[in-house]
Protein backbone atom coordinates (compact mmCIF):
# COMPACT_ATOMS: atom_id res chain seq x y z
CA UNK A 1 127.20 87.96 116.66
CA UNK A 2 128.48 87.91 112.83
CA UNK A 3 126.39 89.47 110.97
CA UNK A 4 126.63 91.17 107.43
CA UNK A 5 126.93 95.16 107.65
CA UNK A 6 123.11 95.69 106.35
CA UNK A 7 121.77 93.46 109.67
CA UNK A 8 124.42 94.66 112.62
CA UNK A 9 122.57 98.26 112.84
CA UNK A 10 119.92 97.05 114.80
CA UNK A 11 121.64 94.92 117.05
CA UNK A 12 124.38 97.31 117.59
CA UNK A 13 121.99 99.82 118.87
CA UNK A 14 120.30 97.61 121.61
CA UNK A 15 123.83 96.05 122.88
CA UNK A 16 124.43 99.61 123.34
CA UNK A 17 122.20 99.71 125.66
CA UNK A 18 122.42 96.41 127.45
CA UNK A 19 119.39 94.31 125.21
CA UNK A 20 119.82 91.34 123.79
CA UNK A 21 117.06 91.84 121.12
CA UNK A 22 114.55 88.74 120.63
CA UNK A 23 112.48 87.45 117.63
CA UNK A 24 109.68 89.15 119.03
CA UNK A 25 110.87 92.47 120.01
CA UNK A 26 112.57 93.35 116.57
CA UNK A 27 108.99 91.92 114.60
CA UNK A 28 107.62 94.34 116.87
CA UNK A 29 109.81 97.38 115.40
CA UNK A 30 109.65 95.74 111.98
CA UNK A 31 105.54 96.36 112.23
CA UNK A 32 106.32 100.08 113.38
CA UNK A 33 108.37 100.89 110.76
CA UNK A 34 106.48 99.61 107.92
CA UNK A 35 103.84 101.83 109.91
CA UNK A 36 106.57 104.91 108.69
CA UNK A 37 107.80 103.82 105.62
CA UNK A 38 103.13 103.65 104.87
CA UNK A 39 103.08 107.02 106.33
CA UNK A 40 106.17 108.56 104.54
CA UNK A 41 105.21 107.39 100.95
CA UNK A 42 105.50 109.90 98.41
CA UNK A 43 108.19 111.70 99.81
CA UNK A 44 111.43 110.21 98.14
CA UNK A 45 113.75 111.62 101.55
CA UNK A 46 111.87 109.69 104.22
CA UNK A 47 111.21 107.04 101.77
CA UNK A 48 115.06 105.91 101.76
CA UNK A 49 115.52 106.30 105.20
CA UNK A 50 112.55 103.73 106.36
CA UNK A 51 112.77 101.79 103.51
CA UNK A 52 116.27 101.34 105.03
CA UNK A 53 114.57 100.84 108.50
CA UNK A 54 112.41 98.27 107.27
CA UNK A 55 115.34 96.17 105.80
CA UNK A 56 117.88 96.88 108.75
CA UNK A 57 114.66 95.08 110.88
CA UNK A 58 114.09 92.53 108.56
CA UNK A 59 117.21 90.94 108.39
CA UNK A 60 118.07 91.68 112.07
CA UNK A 61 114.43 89.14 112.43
CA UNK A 62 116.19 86.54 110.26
CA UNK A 63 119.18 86.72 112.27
CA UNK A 64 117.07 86.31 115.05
CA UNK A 65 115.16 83.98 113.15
CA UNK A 66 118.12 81.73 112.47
CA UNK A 67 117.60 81.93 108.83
CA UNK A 68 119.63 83.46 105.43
CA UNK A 69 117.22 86.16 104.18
CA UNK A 70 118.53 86.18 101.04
CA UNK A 71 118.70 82.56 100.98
CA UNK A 72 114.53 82.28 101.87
CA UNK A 73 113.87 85.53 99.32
CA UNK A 74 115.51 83.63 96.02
CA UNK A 75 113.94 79.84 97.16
CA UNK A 76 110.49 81.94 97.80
CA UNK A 77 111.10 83.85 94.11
CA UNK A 78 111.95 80.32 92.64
CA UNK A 79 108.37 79.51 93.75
CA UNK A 80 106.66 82.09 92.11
CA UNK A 81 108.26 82.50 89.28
CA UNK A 82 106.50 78.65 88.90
CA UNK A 83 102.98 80.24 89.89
CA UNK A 84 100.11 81.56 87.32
CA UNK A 85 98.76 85.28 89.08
CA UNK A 86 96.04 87.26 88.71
CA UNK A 87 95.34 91.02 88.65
CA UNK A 88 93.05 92.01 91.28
CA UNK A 89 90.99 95.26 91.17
CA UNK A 90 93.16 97.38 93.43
CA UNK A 91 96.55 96.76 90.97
CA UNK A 92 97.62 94.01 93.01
CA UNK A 93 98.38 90.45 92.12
CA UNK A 94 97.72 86.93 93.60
CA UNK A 95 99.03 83.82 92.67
CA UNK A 96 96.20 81.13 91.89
CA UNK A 97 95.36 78.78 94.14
CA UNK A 98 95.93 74.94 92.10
CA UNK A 99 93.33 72.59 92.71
CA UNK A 100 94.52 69.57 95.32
CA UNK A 101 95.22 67.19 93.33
CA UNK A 102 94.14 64.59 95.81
């Protein structure tokens, strides 16, 4: 498997122990990790290390996946840099919905 350096850790580890990782199994770390990255927020020395966690499982899904992370993360920026957002109480934003034209 080619892979860039940022998506082989992943896969390195569970060929190192005789796994062939699936979609499914590395969306299943990806969710636990997130889970740690939540958990470790405020704390700029565990912050690196599962941001880093999070990414490592996110492009080893896309690999997975059969798809250029990158690739999907400018077309899905190209989208909504073409959107109109809203700020919604809790400091978040979401793009508005445009009527169907139909």
């Amino acid at each position: 498997l080619l892979l860039p350096p940022a998506r082989r850790p992943f896969f390195e580890v569970l060929a190192a122990l005789g796994c062939q990782p699936d979609a499914t199994t590395i969306l299943t770390k990806l969710v636990a990790e997130v889970g740690e990255l939540v958990v470790a927020h405020g704390e700029r020395r565990l912050v690196e290390a599962e941001a880093a966690d999070v990414a490592i499982c996110l492009y080893s899904y896309a690999a997975a996946m059969d798809f250029d992370l990158e690739a999907a993360v400018w077309s899905k920026h190209a989208i909504n840099k073409g959107r109109r957002w809203a700020l919604n109480p809790d400091g978040t934003l979401s793009h508005i919905k445009e009527e169907d034209p139909r």
